[in-house]
PDB file of N, CA and C in Angstrom:
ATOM      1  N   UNK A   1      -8.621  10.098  10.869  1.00  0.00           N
ATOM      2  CA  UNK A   1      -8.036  11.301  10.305  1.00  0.00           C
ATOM      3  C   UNK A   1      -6.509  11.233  10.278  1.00  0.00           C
ATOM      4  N   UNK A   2      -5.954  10.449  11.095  1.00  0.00           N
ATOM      5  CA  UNK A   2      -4.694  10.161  11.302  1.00  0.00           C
ATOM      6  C   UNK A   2      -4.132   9.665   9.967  1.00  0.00           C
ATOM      7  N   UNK A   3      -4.756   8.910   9.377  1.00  0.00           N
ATOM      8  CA  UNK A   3      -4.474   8.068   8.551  1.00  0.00           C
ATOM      9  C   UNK A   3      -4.376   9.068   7.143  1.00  0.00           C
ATOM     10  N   UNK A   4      -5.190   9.747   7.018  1.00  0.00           N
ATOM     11  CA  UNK A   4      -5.758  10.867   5.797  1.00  0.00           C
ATOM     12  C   UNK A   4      -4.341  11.411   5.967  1.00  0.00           C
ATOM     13  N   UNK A   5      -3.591  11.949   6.790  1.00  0.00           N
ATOM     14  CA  UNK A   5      -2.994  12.737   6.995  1.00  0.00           C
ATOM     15  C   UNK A   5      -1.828  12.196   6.612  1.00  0.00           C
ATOM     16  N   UNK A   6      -1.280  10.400   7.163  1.00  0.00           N
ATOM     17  CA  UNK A   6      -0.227  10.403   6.576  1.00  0.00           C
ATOM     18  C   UNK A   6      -0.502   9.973   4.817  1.00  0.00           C
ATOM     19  N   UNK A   7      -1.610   9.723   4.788  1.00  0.00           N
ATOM     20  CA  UNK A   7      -1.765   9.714   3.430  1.00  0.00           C
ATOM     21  C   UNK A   7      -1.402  10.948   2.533  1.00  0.00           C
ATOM     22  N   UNK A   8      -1.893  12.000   2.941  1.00  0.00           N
ATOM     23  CA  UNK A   8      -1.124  13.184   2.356  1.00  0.00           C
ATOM     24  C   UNK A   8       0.386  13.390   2.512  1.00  0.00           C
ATOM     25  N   UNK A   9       1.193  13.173   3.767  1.00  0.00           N
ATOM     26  CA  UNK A   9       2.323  13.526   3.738  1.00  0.00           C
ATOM     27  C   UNK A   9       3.095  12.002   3.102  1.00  0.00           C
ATOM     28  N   UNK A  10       2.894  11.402   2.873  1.00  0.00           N
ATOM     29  CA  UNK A  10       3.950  10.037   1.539  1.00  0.00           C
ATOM     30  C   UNK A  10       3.109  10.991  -0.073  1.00  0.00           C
ATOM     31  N   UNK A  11       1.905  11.062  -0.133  1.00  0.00           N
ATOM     32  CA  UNK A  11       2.022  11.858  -1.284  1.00  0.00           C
ATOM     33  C   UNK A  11       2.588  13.021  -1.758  1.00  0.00           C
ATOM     34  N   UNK A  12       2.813  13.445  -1.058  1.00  0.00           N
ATOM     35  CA  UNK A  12       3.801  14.487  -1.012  1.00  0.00           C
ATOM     36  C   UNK A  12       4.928  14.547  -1.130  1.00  0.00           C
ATOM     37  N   UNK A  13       5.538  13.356  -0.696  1.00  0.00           N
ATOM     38  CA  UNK A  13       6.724  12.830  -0.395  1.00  0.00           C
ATOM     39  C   UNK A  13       7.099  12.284  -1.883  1.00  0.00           C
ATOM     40  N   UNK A  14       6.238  11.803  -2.486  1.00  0.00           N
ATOM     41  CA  UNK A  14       6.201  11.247  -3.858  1.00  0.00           C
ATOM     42  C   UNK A  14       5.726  12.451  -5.495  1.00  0.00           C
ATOM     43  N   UNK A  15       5.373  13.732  -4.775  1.00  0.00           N
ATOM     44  CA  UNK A  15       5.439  14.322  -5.910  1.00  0.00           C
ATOM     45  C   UNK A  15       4.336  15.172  -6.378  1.00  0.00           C
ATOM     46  N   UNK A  16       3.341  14.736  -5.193  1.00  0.00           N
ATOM     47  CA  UNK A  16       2.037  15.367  -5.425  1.00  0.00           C
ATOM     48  C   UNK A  16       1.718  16.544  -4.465  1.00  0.00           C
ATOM     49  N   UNK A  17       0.938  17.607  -5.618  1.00  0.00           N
ATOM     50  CA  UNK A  17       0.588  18.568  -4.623  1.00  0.00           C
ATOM     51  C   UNK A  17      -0.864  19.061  -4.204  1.00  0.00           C
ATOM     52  N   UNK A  18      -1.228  17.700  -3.616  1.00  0.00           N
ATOM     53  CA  UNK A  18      -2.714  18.306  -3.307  1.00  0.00           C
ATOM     54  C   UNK A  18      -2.532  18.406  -1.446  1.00  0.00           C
ATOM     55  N   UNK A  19      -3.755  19.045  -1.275  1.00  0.00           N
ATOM     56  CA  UNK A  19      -4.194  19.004   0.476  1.00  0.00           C
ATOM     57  C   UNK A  19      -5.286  17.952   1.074  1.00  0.00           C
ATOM     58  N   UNK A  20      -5.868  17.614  -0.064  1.00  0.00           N
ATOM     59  CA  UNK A  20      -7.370  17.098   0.179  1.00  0.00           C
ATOM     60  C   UNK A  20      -6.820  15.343  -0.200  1.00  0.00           C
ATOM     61  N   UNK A  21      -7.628  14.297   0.535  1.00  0.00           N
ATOM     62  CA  UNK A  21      -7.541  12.561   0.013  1.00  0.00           C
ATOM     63  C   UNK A  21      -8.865  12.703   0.265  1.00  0.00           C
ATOM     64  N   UNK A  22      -9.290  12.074  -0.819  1.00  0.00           N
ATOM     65  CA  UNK A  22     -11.142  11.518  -0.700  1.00  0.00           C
ATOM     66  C   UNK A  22     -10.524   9.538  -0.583  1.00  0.00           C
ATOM     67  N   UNK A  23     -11.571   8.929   0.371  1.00  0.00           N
ATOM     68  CA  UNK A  23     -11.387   7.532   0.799  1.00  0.00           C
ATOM     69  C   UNK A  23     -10.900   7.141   1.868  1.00  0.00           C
ATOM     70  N   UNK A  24     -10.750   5.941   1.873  1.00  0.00           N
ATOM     71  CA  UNK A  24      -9.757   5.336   3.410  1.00  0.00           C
ATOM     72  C   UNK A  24      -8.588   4.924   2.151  1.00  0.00           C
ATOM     73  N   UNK A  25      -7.541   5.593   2.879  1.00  0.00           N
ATOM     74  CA  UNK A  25      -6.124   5.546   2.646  1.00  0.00           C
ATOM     75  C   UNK A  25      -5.755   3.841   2.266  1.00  0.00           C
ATOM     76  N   UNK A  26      -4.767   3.396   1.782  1.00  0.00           N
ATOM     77  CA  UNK A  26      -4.415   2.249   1.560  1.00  0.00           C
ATOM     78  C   UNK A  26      -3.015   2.335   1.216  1.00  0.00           C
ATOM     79  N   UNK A  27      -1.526   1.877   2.564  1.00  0.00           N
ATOM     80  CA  UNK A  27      -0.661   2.099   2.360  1.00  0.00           C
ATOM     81  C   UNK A  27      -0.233   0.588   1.579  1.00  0.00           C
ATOM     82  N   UNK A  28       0.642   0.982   0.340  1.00  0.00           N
ATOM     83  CA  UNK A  28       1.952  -0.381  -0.163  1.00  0.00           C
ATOM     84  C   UNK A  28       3.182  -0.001  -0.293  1.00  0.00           C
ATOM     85  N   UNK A  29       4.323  -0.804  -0.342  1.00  0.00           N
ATOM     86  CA  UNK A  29       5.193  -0.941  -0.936  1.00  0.00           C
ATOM     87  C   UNK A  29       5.724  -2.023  -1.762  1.00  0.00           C
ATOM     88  N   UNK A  30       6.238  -1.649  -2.799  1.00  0.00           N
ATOM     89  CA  UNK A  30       6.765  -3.112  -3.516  1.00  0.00           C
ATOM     90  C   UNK A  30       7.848  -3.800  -3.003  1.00  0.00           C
ATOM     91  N   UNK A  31       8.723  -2.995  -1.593  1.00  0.00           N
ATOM     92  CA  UNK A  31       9.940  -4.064  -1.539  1.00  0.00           C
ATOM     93  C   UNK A  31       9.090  -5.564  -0.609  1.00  0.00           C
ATOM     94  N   UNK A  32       7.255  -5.124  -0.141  1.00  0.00           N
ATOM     95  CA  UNK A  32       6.385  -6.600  -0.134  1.00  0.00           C
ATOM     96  C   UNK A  32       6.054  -7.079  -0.837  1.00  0.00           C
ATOM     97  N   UNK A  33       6.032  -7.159  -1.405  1.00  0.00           N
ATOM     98  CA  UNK A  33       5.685  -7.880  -2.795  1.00  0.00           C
ATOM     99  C   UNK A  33       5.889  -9.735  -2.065  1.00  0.00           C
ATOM    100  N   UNK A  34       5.187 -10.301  -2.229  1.00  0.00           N
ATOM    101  CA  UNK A  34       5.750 -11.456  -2.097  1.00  0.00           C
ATOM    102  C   UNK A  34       6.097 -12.279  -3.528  1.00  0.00           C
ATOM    103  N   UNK A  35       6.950 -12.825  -2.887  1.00  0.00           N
ATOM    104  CA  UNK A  35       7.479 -13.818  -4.201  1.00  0.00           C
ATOM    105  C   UNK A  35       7.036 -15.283  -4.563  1.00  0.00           C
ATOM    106  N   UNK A  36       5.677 -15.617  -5.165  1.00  0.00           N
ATOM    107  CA  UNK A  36       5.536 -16.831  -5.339  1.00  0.00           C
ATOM    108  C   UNK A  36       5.821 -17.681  -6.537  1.00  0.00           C
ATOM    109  N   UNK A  37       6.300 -18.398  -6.273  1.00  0.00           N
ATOM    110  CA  UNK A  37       6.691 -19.174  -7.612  1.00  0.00           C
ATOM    111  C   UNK A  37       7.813 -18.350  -8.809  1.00  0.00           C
ATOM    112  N   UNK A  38       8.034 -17.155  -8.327  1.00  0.00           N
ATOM    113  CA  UNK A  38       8.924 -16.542  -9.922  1.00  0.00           C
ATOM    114  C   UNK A  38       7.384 -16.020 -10.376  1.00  0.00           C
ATOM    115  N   UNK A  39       6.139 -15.447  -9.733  1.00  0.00           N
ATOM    116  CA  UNK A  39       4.932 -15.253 -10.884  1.00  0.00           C
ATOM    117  C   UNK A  39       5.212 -13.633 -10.822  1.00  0.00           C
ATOM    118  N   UNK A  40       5.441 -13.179 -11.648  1.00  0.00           N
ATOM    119  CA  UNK A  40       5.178 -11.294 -11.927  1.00  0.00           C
ATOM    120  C   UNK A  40       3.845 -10.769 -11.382  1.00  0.00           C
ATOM    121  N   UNK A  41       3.105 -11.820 -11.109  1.00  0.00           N
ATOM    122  CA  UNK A  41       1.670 -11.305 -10.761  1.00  0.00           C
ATOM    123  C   UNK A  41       1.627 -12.236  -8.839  1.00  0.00           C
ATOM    124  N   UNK A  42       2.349 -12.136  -7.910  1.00  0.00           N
ATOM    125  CA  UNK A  42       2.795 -12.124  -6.903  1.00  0.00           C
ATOM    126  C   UNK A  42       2.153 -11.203  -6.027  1.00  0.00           C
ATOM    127  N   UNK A  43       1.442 -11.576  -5.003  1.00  0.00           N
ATOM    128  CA  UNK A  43       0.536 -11.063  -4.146  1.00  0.00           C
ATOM    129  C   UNK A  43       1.270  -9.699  -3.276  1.00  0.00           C
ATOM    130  N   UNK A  44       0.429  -8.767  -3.458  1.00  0.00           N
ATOM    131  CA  UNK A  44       1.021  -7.912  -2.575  1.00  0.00           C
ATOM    132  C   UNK A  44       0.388  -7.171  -1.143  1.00  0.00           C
ATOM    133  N   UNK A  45       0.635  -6.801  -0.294  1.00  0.00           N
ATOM    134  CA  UNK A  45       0.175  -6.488   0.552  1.00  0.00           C
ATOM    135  C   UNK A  45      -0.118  -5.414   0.974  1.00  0.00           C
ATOM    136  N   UNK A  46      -1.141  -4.790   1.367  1.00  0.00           N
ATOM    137  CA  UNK A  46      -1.660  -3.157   1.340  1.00  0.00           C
ATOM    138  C   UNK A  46      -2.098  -3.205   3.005  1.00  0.00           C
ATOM    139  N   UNK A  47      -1.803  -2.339   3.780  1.00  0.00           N
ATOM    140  CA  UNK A  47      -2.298  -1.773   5.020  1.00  0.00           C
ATOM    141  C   UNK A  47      -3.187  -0.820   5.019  1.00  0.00           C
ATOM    142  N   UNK A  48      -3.966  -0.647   6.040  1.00  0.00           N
ATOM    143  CA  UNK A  48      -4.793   0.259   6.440  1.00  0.00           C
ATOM    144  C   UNK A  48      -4.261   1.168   7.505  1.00  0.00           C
ATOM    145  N   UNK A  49      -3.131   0.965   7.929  1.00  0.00           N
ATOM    146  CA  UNK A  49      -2.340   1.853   8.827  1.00  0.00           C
ATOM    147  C   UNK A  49      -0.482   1.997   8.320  1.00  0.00           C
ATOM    148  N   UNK A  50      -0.532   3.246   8.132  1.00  0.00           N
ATOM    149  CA  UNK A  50       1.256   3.442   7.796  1.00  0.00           C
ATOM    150  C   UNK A  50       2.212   3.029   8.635  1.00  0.00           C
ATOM    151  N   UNK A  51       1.560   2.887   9.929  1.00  0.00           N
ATOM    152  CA  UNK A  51       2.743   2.348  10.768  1.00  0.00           C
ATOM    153  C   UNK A  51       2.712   0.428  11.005  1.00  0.00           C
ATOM    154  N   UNK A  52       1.525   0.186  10.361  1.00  0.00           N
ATOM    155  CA  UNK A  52       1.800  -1.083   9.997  1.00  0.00           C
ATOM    156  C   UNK A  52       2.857  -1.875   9.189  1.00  0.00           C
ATOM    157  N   UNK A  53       2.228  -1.305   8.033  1.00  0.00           N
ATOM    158  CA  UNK A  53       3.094  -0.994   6.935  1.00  0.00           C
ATOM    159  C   UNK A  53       4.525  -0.814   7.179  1.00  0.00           C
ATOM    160  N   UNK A  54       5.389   0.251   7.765  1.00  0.00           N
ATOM    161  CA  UNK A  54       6.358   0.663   8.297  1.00  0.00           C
ATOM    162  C   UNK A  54       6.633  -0.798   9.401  1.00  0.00           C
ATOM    163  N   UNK A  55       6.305  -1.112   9.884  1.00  0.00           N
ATOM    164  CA  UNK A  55       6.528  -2.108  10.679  1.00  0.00           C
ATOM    165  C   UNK A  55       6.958  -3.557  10.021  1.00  0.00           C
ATOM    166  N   UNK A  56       6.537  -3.882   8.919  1.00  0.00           N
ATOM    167  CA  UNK A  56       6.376  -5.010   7.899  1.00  0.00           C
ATOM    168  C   UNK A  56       7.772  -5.386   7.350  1.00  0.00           C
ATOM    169  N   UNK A  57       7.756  -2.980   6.999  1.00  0.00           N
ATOM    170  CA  UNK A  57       9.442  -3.154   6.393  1.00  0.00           C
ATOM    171  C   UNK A  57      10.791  -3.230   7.233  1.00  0.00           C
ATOM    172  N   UNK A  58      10.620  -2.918   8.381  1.00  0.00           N
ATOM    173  CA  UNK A  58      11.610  -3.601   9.598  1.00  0.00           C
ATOM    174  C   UNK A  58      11.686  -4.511   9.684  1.00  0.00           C
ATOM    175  N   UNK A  59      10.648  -5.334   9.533  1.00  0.00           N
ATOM    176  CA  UNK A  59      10.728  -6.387   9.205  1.00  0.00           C
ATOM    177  C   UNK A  59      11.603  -7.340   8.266  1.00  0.00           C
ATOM    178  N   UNK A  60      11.392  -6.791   7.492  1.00  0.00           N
ATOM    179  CA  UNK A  60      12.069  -7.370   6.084  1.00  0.00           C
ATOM    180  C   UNK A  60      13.875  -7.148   6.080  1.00  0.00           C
ATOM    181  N   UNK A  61      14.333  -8.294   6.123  1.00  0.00           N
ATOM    182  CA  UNK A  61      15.798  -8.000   6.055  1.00  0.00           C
ATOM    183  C   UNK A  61      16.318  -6.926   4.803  1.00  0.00           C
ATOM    184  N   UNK A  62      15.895  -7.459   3.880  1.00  0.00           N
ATOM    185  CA  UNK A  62      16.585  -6.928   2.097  1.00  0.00           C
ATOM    186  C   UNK A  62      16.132  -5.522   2.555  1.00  0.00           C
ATOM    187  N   UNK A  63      15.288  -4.708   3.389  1.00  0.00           N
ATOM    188  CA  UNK A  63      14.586  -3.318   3.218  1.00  0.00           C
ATOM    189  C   UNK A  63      14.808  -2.895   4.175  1.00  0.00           C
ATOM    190  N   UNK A  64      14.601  -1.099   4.824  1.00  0.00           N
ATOM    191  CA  UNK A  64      14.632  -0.878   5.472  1.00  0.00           C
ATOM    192  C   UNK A  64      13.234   0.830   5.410  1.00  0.00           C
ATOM    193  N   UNK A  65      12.617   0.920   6.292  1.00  0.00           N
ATOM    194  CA  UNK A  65      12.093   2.156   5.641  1.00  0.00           C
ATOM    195  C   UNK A  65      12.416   3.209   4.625  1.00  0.00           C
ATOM    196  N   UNK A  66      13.748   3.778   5.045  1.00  0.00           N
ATOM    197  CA  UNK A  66      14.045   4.674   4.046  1.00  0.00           C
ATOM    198  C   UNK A  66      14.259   4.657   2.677  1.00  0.00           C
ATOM    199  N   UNK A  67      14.701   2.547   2.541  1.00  0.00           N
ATOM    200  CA  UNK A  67      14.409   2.853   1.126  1.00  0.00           C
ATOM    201  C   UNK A  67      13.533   2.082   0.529  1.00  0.00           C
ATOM    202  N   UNK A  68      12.481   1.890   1.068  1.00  0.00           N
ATOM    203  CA  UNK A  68      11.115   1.668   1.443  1.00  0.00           C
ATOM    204  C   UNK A  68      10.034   2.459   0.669  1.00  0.00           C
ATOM    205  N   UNK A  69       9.774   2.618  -0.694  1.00  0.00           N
ATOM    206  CA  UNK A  69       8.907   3.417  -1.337  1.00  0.00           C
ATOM    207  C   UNK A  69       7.538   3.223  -0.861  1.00  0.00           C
ATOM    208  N   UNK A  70       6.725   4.229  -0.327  1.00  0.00           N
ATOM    209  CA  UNK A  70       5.349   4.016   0.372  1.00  0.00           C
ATOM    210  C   UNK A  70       4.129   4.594  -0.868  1.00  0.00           C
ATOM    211  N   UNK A  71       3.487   3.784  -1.213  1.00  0.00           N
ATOM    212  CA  UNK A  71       2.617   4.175  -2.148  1.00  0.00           C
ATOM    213  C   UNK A  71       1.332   3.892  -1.141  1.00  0.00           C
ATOM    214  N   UNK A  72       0.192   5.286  -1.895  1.00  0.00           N
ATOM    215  CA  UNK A  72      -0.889   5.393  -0.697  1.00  0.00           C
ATOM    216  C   UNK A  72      -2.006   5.292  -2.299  1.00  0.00           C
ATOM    217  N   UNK A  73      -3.419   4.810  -2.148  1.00  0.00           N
ATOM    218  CA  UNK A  73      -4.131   4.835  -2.575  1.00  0.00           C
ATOM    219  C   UNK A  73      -5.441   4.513  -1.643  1.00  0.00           C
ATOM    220  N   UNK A  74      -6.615   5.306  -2.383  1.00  0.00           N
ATOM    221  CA  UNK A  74      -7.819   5.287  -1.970  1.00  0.00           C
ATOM    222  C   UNK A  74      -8.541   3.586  -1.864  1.00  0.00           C
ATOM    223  N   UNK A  75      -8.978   3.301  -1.491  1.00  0.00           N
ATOM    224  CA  UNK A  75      -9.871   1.811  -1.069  1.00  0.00           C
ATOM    225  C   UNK A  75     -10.644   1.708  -2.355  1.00  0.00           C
ATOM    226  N   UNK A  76     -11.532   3.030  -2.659  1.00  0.00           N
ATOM    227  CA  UNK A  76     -12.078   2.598  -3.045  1.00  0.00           C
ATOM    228  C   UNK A  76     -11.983   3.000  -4.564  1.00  0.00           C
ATOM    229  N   UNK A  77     -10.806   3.591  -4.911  1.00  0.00           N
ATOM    230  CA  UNK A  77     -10.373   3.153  -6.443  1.00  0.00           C
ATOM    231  C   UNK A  77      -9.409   1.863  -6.296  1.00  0.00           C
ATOM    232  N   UNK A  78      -9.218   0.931  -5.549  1.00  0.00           N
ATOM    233  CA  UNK A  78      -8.676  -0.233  -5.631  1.00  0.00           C
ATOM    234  C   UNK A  78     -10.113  -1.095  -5.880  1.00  0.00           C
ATOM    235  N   UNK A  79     -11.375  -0.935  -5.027  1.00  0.00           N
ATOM    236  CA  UNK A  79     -12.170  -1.856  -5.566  1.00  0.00           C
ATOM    237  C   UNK A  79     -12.980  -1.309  -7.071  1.00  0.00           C
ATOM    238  N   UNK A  80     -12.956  -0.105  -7.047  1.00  0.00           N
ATOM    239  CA  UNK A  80     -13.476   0.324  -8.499  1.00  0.00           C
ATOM    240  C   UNK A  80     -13.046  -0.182  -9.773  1.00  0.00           C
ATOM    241  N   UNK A  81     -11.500  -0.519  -9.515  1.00  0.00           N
ATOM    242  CA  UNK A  81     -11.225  -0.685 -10.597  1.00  0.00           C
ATOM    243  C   UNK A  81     -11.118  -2.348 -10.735  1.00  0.00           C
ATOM    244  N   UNK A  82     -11.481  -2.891  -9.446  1.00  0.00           N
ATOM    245  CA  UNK A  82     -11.255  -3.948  -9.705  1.00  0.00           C
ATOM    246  C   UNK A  82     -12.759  -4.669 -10.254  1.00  0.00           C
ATOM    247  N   UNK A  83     -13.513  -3.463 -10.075  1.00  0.00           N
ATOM    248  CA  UNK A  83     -14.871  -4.050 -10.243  1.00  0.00           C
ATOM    249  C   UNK A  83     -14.670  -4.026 -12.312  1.00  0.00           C
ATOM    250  N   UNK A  84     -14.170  -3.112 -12.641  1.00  0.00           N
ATOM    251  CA  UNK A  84     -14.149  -2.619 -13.539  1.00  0.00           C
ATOM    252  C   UNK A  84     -12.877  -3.171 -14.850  1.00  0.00           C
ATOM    253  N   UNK A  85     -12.568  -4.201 -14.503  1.00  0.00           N
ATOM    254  CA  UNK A  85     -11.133  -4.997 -15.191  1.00  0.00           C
ATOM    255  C   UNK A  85     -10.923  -5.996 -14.377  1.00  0.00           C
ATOM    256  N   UNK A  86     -10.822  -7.027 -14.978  1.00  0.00           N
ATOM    257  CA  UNK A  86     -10.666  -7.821 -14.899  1.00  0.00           C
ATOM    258  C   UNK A  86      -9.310  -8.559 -14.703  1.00  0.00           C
ATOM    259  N   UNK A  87      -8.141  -7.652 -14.990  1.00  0.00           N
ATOM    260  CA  UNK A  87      -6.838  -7.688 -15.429  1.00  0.00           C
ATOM    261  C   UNK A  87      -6.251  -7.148 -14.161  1.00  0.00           C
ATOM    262  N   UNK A  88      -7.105  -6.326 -13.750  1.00  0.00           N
ATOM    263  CA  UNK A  88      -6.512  -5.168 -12.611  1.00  0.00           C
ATOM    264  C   UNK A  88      -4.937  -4.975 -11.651  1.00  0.00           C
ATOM    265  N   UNK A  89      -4.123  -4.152 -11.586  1.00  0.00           N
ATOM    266  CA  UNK A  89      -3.039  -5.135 -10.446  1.00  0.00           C
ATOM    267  C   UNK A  89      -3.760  -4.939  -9.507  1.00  0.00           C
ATOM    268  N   UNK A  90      -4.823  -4.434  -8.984  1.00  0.00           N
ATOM    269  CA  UNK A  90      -4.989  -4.688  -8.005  1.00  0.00           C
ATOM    270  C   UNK A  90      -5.971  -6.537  -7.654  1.00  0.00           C
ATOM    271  N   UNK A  91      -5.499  -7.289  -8.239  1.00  0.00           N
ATOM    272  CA  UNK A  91      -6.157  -8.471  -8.017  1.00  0.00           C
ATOM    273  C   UNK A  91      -5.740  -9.395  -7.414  1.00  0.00           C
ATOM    274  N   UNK A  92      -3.968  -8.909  -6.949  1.00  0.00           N
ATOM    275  CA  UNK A  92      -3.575 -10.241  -6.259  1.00  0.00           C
ATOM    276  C   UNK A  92      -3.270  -9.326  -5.057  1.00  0.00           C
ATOM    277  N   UNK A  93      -3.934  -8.101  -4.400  1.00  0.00           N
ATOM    278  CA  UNK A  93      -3.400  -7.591  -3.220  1.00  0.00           C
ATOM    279  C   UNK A  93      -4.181  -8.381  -2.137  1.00  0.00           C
ATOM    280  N   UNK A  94      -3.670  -7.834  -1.161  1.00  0.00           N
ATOM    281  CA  UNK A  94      -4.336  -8.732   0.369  1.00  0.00           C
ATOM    282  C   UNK A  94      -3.976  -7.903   1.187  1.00  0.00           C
ATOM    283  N   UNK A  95      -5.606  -7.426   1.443  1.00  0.00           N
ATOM    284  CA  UNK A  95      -5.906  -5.905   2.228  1.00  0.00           C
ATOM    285  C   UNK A  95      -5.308  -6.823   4.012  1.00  0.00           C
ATOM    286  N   UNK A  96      -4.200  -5.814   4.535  1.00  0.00           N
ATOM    287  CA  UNK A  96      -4.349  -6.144   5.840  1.00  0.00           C
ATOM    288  C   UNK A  96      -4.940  -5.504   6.810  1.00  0.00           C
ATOM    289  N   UNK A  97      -5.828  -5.963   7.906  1.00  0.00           N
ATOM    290  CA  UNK A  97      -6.747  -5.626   8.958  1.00  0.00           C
ATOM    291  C   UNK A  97      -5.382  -4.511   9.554  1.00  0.00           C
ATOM    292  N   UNK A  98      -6.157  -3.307  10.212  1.00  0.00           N
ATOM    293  CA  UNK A  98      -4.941  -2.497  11.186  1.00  0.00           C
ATOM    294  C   UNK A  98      -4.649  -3.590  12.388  1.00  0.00           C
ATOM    295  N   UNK A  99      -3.378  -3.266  12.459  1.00  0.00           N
ATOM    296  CA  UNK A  99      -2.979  -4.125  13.821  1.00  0.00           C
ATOM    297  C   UNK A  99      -2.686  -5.306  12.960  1.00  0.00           C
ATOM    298  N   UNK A 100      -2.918  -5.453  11.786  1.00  0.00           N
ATOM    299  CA  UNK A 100      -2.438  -7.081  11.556  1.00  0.00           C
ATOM    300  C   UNK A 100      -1.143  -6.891  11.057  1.00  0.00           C
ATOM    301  N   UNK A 101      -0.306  -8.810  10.833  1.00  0.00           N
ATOM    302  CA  UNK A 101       0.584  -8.954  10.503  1.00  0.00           C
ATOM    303  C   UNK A 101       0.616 -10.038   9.166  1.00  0.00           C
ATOM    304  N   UNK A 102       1.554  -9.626   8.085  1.00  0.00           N
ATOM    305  CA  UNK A 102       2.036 -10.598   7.312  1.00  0.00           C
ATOM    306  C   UNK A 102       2.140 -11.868   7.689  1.00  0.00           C
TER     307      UNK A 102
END
């Protein structure tokens, strides 16, 4: 429930006004993005915990949380649609376990 919750408050944070998330949450940001090769289609990395996530971007020299855009999506419109296109962006993400690291 923890998770639902910060899922609502980054949506919020971003513009939306609902109360309710249907799914397990799925935090990104693009300043992870990894960079392979120069490819536009460059793997990105999605958490199952915001403070993972948040942790990733301390990580990251070039970033820092605050300017750190946190995008939250449901699990399972990431696999829906991936079931469903073939093209998807969601095809080069790489779901991380909670507690895991990049």
């Amino acid at each position: 429930m923890s998770e639902v919750k910060n899922a609502l408050q980054e949506r919020k944070k971003a513009g939306f006004s609902s109360d309710t998330f249907s799914g397990v949450p799925v935090f990104q940001s693009d300043a992870l993005k990894m960079r392979v090769g120069g490819s536009p289609n460059s793997p990105s990395p999605a958490f199952f915990r915001k403070a993972d996530l948040e942790k990733a971007l301390c990580n990251e020299k070039q970033t820092n949380i605050e300017t750190g855009l946190i995008q939250v999506t449901a699990l399972e419109d990431i696999i829906q649609e991936m079931k469903d296109c073939s093209s998807s962006k969601w095809n080069n993400v790489i779901l991380v376990p909670p507690g895991g690291k990049l």
